[in-house]
Protein backbone atom coordinates (compact mmCIF):
# COMPACT_ATOMS: atom_id res chain seq x y z
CA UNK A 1 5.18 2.68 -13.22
CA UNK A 2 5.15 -1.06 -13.19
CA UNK A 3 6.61 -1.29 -16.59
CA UNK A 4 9.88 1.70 -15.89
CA UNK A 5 10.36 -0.37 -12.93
CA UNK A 6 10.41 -3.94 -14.72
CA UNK A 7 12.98 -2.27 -16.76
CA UNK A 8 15.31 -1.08 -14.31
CA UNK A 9 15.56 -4.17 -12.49
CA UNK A 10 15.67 -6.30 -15.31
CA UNK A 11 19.44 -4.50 -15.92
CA UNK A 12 20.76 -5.93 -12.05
CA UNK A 13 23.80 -8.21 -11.58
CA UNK A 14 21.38 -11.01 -10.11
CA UNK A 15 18.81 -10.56 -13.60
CA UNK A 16 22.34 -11.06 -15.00
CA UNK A 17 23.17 -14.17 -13.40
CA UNK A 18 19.88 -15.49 -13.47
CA UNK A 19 19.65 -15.50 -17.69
CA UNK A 20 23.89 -17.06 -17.06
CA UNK A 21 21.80 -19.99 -15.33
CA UNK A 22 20.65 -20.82 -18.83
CA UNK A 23 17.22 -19.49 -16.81
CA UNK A 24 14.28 -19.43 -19.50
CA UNK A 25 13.40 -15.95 -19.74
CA UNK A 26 10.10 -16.16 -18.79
CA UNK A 27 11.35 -17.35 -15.28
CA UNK A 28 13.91 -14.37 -15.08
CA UNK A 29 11.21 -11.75 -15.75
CA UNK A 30 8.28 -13.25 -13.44
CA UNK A 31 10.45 -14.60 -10.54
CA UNK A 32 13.12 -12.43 -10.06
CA UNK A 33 12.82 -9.07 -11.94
CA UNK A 34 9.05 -8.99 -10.99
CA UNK A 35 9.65 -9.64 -7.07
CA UNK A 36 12.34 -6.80 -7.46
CA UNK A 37 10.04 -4.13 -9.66
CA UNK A 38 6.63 -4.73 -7.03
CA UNK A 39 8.50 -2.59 -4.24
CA UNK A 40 7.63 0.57 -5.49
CA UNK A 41 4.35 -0.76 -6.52
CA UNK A 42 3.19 -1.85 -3.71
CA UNK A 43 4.12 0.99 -1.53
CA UNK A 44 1.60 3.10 -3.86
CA UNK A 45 -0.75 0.58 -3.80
CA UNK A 46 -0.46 0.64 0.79
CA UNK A 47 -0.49 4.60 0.49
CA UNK A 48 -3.51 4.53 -1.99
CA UNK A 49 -5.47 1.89 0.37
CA UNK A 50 -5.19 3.60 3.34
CA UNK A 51 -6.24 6.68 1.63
CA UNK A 52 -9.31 5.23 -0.17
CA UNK A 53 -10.47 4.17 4.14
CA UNK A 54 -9.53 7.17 5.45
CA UNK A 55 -11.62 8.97 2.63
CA UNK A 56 -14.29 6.88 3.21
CA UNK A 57 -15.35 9.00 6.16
CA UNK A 58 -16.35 11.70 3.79
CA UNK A 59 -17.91 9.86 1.08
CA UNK A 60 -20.39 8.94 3.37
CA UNK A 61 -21.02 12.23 4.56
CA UNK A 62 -21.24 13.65 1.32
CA UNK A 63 -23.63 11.20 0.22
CA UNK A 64 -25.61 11.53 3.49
CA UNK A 65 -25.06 7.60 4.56
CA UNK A 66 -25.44 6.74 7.84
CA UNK A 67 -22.16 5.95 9.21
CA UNK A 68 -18.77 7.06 10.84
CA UNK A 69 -19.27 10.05 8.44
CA UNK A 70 -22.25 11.48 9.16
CA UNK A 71 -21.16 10.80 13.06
CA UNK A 72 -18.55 12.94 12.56
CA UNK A 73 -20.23 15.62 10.61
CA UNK A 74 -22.50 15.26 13.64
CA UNK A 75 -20.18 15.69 15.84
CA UNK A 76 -18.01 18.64 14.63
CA UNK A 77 -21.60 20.30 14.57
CA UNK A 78 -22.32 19.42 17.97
CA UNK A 79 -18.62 20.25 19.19
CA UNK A 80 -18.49 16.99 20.59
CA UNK A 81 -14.50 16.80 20.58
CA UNK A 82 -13.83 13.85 21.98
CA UNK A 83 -15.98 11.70 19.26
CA UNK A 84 -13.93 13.88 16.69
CA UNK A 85 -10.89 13.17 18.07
CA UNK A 86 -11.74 9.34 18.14
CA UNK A 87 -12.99 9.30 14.65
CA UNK A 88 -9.64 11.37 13.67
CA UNK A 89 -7.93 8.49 15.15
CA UNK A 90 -9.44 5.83 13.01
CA UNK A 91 -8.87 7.00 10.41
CA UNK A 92 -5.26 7.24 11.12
CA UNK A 93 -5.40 3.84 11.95
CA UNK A 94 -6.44 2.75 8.61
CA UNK A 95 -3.33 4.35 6.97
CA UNK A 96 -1.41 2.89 10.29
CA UNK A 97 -2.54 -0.79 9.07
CA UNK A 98 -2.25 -0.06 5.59
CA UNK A 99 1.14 0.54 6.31
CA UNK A 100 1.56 -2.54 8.44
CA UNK A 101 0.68 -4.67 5.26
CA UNK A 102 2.76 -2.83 3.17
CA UNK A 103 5.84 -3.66 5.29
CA UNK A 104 4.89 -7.63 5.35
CA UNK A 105 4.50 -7.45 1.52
CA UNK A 106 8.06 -6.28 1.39
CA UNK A 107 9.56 -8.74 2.96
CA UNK A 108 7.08 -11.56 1.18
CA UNK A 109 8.56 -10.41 -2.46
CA UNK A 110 11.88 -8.50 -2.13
CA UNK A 111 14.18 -11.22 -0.96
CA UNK A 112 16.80 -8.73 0.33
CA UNK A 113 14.49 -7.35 2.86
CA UNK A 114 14.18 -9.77 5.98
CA UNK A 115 12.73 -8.70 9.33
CA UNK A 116 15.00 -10.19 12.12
């Protein structure tokens, strides 16, 4: 993924101008058709991270660690609702935050995104 999008960045107007600089083309590719091609990256990398904690929940309970898991395994058993509605919650928070750092990242390496 990281190399397809290295590739189709590298053929943008700004690459262009960059290598017109007289640029060395090490520079080109790691500071400006790198910062372009991580986009995409990092927005698997946020989606992937936010699954991996919101997964976590049922490693532990399938591995029978104590934990938010087994609380909630608990808890379904026990029809406790409100605790599975709380633990539901979590773990949308984790993808919540995950995409929270996602959108800073964006604006840390794409130089056409800025947050006003």
């Amino acid at each position: 993924m990281t190399r397809s999008n290295v590739i189709e960045t590298m053929s943008e107007d700004y690459i262009r101008t960059a290598r017109a600089k007289g640029l060395p083309e090490r520079t080109v590719i790691a500071s400006h058709g790198m910062r372009g091609a991580l986009t995409p990256i990092v927005t698997m990398l946020g989606l992937d991270l936010g699954t991996l904690l919101g997964g976590l929940f049922i490693t532990e309970a399938l591995f029978g660690l104590p934990g938010v898991g087994a609380l909630a395994v608990d808890s379904i058993g026990r029809q406790d609702f409100p605790m599975v509605m709380g633990i539901t919650v979590l773990g949308a928070l984790f993808i919540a935050v995950a995409n929270l750092i996602v959108d800073v990242a964006y604006a840390a390496l794409d130089p056409r995104v800025r947050y006003t």
